[in-house]
Protein backbone atom coordinates (compact mmCIF):
# COMPACT_ATOMS: atom_id res chain seq x y z
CA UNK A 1 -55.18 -11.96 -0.90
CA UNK A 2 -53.83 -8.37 -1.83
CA UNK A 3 -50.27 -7.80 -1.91
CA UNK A 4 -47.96 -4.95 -0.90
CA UNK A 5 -46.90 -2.93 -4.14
CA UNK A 6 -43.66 -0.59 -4.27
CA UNK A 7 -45.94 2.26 -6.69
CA UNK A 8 -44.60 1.56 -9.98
CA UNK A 9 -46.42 -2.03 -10.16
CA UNK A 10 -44.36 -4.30 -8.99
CA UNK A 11 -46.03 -6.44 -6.51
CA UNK A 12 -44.48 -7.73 -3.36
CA UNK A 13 -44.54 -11.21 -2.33
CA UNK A 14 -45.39 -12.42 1.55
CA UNK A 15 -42.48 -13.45 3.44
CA UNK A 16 -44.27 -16.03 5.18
CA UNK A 17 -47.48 -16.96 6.16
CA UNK A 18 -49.18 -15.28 9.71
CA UNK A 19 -46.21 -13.11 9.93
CA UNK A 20 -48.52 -9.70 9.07
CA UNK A 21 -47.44 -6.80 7.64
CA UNK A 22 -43.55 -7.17 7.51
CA UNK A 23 -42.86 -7.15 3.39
CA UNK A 24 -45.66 -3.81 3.34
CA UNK A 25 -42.93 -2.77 6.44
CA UNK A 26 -39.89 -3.19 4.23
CA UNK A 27 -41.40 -1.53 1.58
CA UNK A 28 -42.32 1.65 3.65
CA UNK A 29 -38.60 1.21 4.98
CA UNK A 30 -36.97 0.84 1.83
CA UNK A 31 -39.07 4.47 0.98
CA UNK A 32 -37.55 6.14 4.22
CA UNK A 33 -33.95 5.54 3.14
CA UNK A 34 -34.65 7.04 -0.51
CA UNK A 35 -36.09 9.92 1.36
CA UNK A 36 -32.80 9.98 3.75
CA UNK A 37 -30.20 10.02 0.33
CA UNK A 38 -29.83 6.22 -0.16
CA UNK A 39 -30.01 4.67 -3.76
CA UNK A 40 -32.73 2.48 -3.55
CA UNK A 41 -35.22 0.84 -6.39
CA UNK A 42 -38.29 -1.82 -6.43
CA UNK A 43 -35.60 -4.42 -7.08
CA UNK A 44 -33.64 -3.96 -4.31
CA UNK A 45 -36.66 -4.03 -2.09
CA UNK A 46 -37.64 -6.97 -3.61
CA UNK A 47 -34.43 -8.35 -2.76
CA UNK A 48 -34.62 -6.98 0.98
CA UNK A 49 -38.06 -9.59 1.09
CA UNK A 50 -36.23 -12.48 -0.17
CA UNK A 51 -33.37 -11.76 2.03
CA UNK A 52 -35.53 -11.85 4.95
CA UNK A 53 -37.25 -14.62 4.18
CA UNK A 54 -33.87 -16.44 3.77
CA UNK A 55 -32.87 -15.97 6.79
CA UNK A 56 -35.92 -16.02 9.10
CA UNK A 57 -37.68 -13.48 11.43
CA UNK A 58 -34.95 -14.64 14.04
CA UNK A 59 -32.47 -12.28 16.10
CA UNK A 60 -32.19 -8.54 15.54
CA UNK A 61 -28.95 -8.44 14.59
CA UNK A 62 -29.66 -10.64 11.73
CA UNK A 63 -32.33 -8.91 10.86
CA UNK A 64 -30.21 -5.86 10.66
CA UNK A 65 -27.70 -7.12 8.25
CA UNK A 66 -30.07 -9.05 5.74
CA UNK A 67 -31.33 -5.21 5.32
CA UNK A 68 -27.72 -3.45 5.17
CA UNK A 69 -26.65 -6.11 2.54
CA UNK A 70 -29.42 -5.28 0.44
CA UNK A 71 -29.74 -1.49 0.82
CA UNK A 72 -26.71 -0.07 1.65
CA UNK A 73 -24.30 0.24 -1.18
CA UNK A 74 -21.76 3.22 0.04
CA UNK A 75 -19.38 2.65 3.32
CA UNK A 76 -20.93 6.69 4.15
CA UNK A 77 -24.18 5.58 3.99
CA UNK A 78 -24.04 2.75 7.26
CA UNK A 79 -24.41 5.95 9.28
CA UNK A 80 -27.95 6.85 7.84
CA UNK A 81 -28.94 2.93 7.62
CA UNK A 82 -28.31 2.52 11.21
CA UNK A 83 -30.10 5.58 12.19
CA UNK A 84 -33.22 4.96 10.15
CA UNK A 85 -33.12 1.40 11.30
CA UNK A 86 -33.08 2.49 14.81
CA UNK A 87 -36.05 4.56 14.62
CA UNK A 88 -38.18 2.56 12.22
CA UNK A 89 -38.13 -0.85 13.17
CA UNK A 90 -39.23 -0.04 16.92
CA UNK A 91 -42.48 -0.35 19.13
CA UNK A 92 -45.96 1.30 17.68
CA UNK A 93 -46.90 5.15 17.53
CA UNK A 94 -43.48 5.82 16.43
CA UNK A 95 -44.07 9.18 14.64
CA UNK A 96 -46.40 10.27 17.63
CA UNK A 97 -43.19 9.64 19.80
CA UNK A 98 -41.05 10.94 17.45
CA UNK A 99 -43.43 14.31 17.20
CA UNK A 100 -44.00 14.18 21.41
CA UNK A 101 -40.16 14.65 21.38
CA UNK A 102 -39.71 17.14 19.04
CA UNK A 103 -42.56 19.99 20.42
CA UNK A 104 -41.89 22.43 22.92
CA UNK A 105 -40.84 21.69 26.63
CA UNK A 106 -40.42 22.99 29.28
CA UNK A 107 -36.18 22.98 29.73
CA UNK A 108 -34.79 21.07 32.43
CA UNK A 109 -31.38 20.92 33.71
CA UNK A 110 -30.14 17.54 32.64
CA UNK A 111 -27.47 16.90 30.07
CA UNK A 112 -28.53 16.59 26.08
CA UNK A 113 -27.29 13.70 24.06
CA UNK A 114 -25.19 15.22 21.07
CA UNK A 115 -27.25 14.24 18.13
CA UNK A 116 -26.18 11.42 15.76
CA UNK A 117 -24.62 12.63 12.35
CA UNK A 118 -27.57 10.86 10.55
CA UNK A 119 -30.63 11.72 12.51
CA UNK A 120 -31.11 15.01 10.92
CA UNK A 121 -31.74 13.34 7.55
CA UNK A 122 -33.83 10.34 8.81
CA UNK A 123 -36.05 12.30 11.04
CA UNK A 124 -36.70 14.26 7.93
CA UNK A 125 -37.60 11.83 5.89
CA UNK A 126 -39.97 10.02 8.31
CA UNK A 127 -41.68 13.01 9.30
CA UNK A 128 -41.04 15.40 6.43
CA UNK A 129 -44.14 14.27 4.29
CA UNK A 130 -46.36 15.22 7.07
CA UNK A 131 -48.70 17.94 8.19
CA UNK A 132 -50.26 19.36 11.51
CA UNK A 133 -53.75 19.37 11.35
CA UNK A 134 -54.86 23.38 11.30
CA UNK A 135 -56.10 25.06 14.22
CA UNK A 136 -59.37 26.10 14.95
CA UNK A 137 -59.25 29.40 16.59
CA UNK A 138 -56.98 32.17 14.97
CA UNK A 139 -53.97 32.82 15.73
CA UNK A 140 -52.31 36.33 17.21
CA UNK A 141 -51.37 38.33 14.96
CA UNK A 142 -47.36 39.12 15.90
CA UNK A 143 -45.06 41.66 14.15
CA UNK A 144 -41.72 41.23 13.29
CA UNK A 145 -38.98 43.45 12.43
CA UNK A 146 -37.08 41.39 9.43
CA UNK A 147 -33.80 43.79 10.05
CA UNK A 148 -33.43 41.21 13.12
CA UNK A 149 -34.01 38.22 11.51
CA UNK A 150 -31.80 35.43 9.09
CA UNK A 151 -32.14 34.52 6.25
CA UNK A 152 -32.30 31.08 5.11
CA UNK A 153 -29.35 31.04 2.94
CA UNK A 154 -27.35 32.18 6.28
CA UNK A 155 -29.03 29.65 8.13
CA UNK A 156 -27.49 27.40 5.82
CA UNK A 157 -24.50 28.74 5.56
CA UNK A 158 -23.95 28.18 9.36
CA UNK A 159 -25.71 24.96 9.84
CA UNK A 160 -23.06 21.97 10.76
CA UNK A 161 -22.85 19.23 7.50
CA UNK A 162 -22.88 16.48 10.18
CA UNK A 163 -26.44 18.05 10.84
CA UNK A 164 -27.98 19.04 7.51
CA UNK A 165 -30.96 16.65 6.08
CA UNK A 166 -30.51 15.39 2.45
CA UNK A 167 -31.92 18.60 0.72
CA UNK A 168 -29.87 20.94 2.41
CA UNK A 169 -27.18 18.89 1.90
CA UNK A 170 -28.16 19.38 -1.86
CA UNK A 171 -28.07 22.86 -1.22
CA UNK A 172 -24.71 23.03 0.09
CA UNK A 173 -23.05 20.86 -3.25
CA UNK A 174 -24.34 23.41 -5.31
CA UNK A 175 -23.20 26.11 -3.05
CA UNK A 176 -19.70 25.21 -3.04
CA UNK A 177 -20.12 25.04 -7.35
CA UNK A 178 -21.05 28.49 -6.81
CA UNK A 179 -18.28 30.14 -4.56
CA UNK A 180 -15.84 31.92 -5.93
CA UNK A 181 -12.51 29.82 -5.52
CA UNK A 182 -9.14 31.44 -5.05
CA UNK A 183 -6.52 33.09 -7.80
CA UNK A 184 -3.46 33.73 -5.57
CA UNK A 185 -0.30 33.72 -7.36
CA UNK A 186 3.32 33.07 -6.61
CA UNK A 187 6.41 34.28 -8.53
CA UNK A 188 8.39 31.31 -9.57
CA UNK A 189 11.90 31.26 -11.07
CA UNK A 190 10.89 31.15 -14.82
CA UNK A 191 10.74 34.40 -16.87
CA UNK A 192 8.16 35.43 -19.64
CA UNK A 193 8.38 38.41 -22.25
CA UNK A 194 7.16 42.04 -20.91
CA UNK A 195 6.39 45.33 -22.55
CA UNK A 196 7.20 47.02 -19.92
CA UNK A 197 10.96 48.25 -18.97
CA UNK A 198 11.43 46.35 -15.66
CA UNK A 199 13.99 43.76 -16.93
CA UNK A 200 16.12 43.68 -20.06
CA UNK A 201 15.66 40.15 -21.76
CA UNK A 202 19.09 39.43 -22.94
CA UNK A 203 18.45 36.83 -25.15
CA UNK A 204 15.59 38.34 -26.56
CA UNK A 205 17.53 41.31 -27.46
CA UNK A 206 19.82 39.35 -29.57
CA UNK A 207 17.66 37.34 -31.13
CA UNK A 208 15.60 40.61 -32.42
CA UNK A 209 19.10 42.11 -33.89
CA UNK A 210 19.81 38.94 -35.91
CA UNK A 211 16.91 39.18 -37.22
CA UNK A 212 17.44 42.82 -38.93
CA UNK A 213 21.27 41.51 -39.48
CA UNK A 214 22.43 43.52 -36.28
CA UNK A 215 21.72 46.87 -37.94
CA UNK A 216 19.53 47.81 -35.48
CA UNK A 217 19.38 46.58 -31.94
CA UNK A 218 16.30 47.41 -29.85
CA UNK A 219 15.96 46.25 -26.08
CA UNK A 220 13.52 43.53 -25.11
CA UNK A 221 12.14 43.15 -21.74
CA UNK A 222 11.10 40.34 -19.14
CA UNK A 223 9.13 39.73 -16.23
CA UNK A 224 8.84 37.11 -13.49
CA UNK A 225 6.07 34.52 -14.28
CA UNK A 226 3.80 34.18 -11.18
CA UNK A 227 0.98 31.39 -11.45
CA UNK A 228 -0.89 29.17 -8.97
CA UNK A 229 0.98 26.86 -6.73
CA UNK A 230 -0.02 23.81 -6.45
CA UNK A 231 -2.56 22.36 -4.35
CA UNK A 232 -2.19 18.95 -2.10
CA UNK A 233 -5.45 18.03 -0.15
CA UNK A 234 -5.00 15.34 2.69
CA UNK A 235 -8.40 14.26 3.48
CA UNK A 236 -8.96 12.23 6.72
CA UNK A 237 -11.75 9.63 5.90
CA UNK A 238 -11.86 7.96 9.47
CA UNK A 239 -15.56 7.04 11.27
CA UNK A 240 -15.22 10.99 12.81
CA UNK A 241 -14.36 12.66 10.10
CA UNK A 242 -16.12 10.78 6.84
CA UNK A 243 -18.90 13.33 6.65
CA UNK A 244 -17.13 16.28 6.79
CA UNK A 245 -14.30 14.88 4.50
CA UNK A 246 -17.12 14.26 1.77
CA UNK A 247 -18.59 17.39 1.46
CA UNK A 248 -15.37 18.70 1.62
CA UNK A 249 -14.54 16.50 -1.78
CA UNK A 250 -17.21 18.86 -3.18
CA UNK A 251 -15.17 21.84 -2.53
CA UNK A 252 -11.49 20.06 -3.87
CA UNK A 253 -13.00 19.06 -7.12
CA UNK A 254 -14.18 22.48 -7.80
CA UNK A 255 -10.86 23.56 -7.34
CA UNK A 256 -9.76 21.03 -9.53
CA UNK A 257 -11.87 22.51 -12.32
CA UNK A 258 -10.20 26.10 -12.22
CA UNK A 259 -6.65 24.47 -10.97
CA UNK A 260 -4.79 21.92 -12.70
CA UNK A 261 -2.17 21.12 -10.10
CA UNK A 262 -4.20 20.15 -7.44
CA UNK A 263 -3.77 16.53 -6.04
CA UNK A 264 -6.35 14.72 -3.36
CA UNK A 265 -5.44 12.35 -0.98
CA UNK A 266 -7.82 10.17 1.17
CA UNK A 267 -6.28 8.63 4.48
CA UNK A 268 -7.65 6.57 7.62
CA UNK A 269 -5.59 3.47 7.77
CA UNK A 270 -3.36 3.64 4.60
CA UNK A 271 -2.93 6.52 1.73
CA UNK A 272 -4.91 6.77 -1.35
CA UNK A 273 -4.97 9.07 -4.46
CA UNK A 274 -7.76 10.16 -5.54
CA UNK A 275 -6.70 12.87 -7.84
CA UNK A 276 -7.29 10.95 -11.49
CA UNK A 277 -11.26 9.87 -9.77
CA UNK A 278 -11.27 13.50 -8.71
CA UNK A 279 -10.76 14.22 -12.66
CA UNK A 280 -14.16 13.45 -13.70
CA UNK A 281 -16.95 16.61 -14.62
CA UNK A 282 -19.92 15.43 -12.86
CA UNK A 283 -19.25 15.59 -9.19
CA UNK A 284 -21.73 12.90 -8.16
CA UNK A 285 -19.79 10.30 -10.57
CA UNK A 286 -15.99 11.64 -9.41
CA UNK A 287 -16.77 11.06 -5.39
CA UNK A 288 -18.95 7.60 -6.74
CA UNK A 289 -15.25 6.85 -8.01
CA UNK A 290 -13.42 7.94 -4.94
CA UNK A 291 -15.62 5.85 -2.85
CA UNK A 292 -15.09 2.80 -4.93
CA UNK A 293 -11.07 3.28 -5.22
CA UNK A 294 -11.11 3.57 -1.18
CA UNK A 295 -11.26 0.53 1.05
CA UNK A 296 -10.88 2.14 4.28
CA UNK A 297 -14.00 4.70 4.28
CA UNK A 298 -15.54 5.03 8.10
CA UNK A 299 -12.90 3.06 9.49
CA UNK A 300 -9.82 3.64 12.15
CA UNK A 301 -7.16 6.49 11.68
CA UNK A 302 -2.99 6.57 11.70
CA UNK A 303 -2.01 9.88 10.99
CA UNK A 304 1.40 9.56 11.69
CA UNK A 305 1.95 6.58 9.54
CA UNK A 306 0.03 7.78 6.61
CA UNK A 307 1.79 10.90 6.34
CA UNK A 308 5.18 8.86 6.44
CA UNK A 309 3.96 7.09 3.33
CA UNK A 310 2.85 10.19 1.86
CA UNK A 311 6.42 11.69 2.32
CA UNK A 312 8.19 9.16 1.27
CA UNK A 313 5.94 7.92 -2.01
CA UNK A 314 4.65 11.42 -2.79
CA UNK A 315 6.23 14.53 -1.23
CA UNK A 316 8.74 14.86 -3.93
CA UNK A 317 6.64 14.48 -6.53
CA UNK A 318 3.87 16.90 -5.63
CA UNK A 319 4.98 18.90 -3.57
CA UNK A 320 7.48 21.09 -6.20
CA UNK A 321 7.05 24.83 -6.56
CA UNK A 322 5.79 26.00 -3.35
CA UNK A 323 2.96 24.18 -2.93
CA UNK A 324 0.27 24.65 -0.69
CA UNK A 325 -1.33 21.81 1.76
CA UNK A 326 -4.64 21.34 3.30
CA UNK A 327 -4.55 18.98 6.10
CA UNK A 328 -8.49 17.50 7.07
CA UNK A 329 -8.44 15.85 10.29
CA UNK A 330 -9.67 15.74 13.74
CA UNK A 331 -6.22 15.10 14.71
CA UNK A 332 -7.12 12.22 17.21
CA UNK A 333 -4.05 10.08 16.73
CA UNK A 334 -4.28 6.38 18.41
CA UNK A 335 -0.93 5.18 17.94
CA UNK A 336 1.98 7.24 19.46
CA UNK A 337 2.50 10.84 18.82
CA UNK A 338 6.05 10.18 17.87
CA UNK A 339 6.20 9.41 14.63
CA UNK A 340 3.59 11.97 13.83
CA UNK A 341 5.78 14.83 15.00
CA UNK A 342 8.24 14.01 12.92
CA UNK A 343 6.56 13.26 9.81
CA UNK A 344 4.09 16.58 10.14
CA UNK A 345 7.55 18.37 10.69
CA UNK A 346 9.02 17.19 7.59
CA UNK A 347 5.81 17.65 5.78
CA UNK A 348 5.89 21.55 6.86
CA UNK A 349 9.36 21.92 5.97
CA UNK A 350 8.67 20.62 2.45
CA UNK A 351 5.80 23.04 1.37
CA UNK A 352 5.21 26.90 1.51
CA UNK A 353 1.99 26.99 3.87
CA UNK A 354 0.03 23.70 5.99
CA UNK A 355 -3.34 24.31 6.67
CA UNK A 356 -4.83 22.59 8.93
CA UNK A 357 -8.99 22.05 9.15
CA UNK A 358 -10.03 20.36 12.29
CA UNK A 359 -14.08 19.91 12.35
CA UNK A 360 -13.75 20.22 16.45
CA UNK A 361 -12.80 23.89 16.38
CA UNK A 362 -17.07 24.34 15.43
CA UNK A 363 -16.92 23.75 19.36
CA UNK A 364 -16.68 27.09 21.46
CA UNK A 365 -14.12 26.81 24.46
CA UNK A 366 -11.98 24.17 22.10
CA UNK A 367 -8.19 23.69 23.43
CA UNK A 368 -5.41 21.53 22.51
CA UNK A 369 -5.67 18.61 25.00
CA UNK A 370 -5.00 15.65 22.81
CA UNK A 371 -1.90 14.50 22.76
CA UNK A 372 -1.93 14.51 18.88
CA UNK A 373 -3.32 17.91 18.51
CA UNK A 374 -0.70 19.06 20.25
CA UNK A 375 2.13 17.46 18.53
CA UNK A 376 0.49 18.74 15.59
CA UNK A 377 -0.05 22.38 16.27
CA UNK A 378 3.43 24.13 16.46
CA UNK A 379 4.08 22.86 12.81
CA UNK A 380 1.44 24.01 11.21
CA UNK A 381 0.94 28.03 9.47
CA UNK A 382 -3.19 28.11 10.14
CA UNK A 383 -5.68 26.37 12.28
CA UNK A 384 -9.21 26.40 10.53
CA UNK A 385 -12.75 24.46 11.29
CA UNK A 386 -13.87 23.06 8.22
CA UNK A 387 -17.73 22.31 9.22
CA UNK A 388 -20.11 24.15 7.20
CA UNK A 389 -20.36 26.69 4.34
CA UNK A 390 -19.03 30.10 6.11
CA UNK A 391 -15.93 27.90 6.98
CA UNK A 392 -15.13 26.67 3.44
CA UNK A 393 -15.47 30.69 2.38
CA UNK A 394 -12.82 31.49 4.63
CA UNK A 395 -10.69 29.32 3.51
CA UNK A 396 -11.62 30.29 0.08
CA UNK A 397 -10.58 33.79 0.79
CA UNK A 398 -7.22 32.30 3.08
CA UNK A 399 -6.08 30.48 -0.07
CA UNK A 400 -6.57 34.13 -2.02
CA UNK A 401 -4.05 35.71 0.23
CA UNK A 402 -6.82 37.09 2.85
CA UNK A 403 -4.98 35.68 6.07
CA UNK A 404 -6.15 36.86 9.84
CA UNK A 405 -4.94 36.25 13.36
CA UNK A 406 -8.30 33.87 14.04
CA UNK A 407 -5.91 31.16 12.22
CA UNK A 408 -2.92 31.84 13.68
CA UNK A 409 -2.19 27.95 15.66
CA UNK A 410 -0.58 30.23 18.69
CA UNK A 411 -3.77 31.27 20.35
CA UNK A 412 -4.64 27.35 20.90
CA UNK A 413 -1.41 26.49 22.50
CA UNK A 414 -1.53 29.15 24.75
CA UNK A 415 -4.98 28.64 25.43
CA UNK A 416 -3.68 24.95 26.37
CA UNK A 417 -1.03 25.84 28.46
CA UNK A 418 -3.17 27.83 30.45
C-alpha cells in the first residue's frame, strides 16, 4: 500500500480504512492554503490527519473545525480558511466548475453577488498553477494602441485590498515601503538659534558678552522651531474592516520609521496599543506582534465606547502639540449614536486635524445614511477612502499639507440631506 507524501518525504498515514483518498485530500488542501497566504508545514498537515481521524468522518461542521484548529493560526486568516474550505471540499469537477464560471458569458440582467474578501486569493491559488491547453488554429492578429492602455502597476494601484490575491498583496507591502511619506511641519512654542536677523535672542546676547567680559556685545538671533506633530492612528479591527485595517498597519509602521511620535491604536470591542509591537524593523514580525497583543481581531465594533476609553486613558497623553489623528472605520456603530457624538466631539476638539478613512467611500453614489456616519461627519476636518494604493498616496500627500475640496466632510452631508 502506497501512501500520500507532503514532497519533502514525509509520508502520510491513512485515516481509516475504505475511506479513499481523504489524507491525499488534506494534503492537496493543506497546499491550497499555503498558496492562499496561510503558514502551513508537513507537520501541521500531519496533524490535520490525526485530527480527523480523532474525530471521525461525521458532520460537516466538525469536519470544518478539526481543519481550522490545525491550520489556521491568525484571527485574519478564518476569512481565507472558510473560503478555501468552501470551494475545496465540494462535489467533483470542481476546477472545471470553477473555470465554467469564470469564462466569458453572455451578460444577463440579474443581480451579482459582491465577492467574498477571500475568494480572490483562493481562486488563485486553486487555479493559478494551471494552464489552457493551446489552440490549434492561429489566432487574429489585433493591434493595439498602448497610449490607451494601463499599466500593471496602475492596475494595482487601483485594485481594492479586500480583492487582491496573495502576490499582489505582496506587491502592495512593498509598495507602501516605497512611497514617499509626509514631512509637514508645525511651528511650536519652543525657540532655536538663527543666523538670520528675524528675532533677537535675548539671552543669547548676554551670554555671548560675558563671555568677552561685556566689552563687546554682538546680537544673537532666534527662530521658531517647527517639527512634525505627532501622529495618533485609530485603527478599527472589526469583521468589516480587518482587511483593510491590516494593510493599512503596513502604511503606520512606515511612518513610524521616519516619525517618532506616532502612536497606533487597534479597536473593535475594547482599545489596544499597539505602538511598542508597531516598534519592531521587520514589518511581518511587528503586525505578527500586533495580532498576538489583540484579542478582539474580526470581531464586533463600539466606536463610541472605545473612543471614551481612548479619551479618558490616552488623549492627554498623546495627543500634546497639535497632533494629528487618523480615524479607520466604516463607521457602522451598533450601540447608540449618543455617546459617540460626544466622545468624537471631544476627540476633535483635542487635536489639530481628524481624518477620517471610511473603506465604503470606494463605492460611487456613497451618502451618509447610517445613523453613525452621520453623527460622525460634522466633527471631523477630511473624509477619505482608505481601500487601495492611490488612496493611501493621497493621504500621503494630505498629511504633507496637499489638502483638496474631494475631502471636505460637507459634500456628504449635503449629499444626505438631499
Amino acid at each position: 500500500m502506497v501512501h500520500p507524501s507532503t514532497g519533502d518525504g514525509t509520508i502520510l498515514p491513512p485515516v481509516q480504512a475504505g475511506e479513499g483518498k481523504l489524507a491525499d485530500n488534506i494534503l492537496h488542501f493543506s497546499r491550497v492554503l499555503r498558496r492562499a497566504g496561510l503558514k502551513t508545514s508537513p507537520q501541521a498537515t500531519l496533524d490535520a490527519v490525526a485530527a480527523v481521524e480523532a474525530v471521525g468522518i461525521g458532520a460537516r461542521e466538525e469536519f470544518h473545525a478539526a481543519l481550522a484548529a490545525v491550520f489556521v493560526k491568525r484571527r485574519e486568516d478564518m476569512a481565507v480558511f472558510d473560503e478555501a474550505f468552501r470551494l475545496f471540499w465540494r462535489k467533483r469537477d470542481l476546477v472545471e466548475k470553477m473555470i465554467q464560471m469564470m469564462s466569458p458569458k453572455v451578460a444577463d440582467g440579474r443581480d451579482r453577488e459582491k465577492p467574498k474578501p477571500a475568494a480572490a486569493r483562493v481562486s488563485d491559488s486553486l487555479l493559478g498553477h494551471q494552464q489552457r491547453a493551446p489552440k490549434r488554429e492561429a489566432p487574429p492578429q489585433v493591434e493595439t494602441d498602448a497610449r490607451f492602455t494601463a499599466s500593471g502597476s496602475d492596475v494595482l494601484r487601483q485594485t481594492d485590498f479586500a480583492q487582491m490575491t496573495a502576490a499582489e498583496l505582496g506587491e502592495a507591502r512593498r509598495a507602501i515601503a516605497r512611497l514617499v511619506l509626509p514631512l509637514a511641519e508645525v511651528a511650536t512654542r519652543r525657540y532655536q538659534p538663527s543666523t538670520r536677523p528675524v528675532r533677537i535672542d535675548p539671552r543669547g546676547t548676554l551670554r555671548q558678552a560675558m563671555r568677552s567680559g561685556g566689552a563687546m556685545m554682538l546680537p544673537k538671533f532666534r527662530s521658531v522651531r517647527r517639527r512634525p506633530p505627532p501622529l495618533v492612528v485609530l485603527a478599527d479591527i472589526s469583521g468589516s474592516m480587518s482587511q483593510y485595517s491590516r494593510i493599512f498597519l503596513h502604511f503606520a509602521h512606515a511612518l513610524m520609521e521616519k516619525r517618532r511620535r506616532t502612536h497606533v491604536f487597534l479597536f473593535g470591542t475594547r482599545l489596544t496599543n499597539v505602538t511598542r509591537a508597531l516598534r519592531q524593523r521587520d514589518p511581518d514580525a511587528a503586525l505578527d506582534a500586533c495580532t498576538a497583543s489583540v484579542r478582539d481581531w474580526s470581531g464586533g465594533t463600539r466606536i463610541g465606547e472605545t473612543l471614551k476609553d481612548f479619551n479618558r486613558l490616552w488623549g492627554r497623553r498623546v495627543l500634546g502639540g497639535g497632533a494629528v489623528v487618523l480615524l479607520i472605520t466604516d463607521g457602522l456603530e451598533r450601540d447608540g449614536v449618543d455617546v459617540l457624538e460626544t466622545e468624537i466631539d471631544r476627540l476633535h476638539r483635542s487635536c489639530r486635524r481628524l481624518i477620517w478613512l471610511n473603506p465604503l467611500l470606494r463605492f460611487e453614489g456613497f451618502a451618509a445614511r447610517a445613523r453613525g456616519v452621520r453623527a460622525m461627519l460634522p466633527h471631523v476636518d477630511e473624509f477619505r477612502p482608505v481601500h487601495n494604493l492611490d488612496s493611501l498616496g493621497a493621504l500621503a500627500a494630505a498629511l504633507s499639507g496637499e489638502t483638496g475640496r474631494a475631502a471636505d466632510p460637507r459634500r456628504f452631508l449635503q449629499r444626505s440631506a438631499a
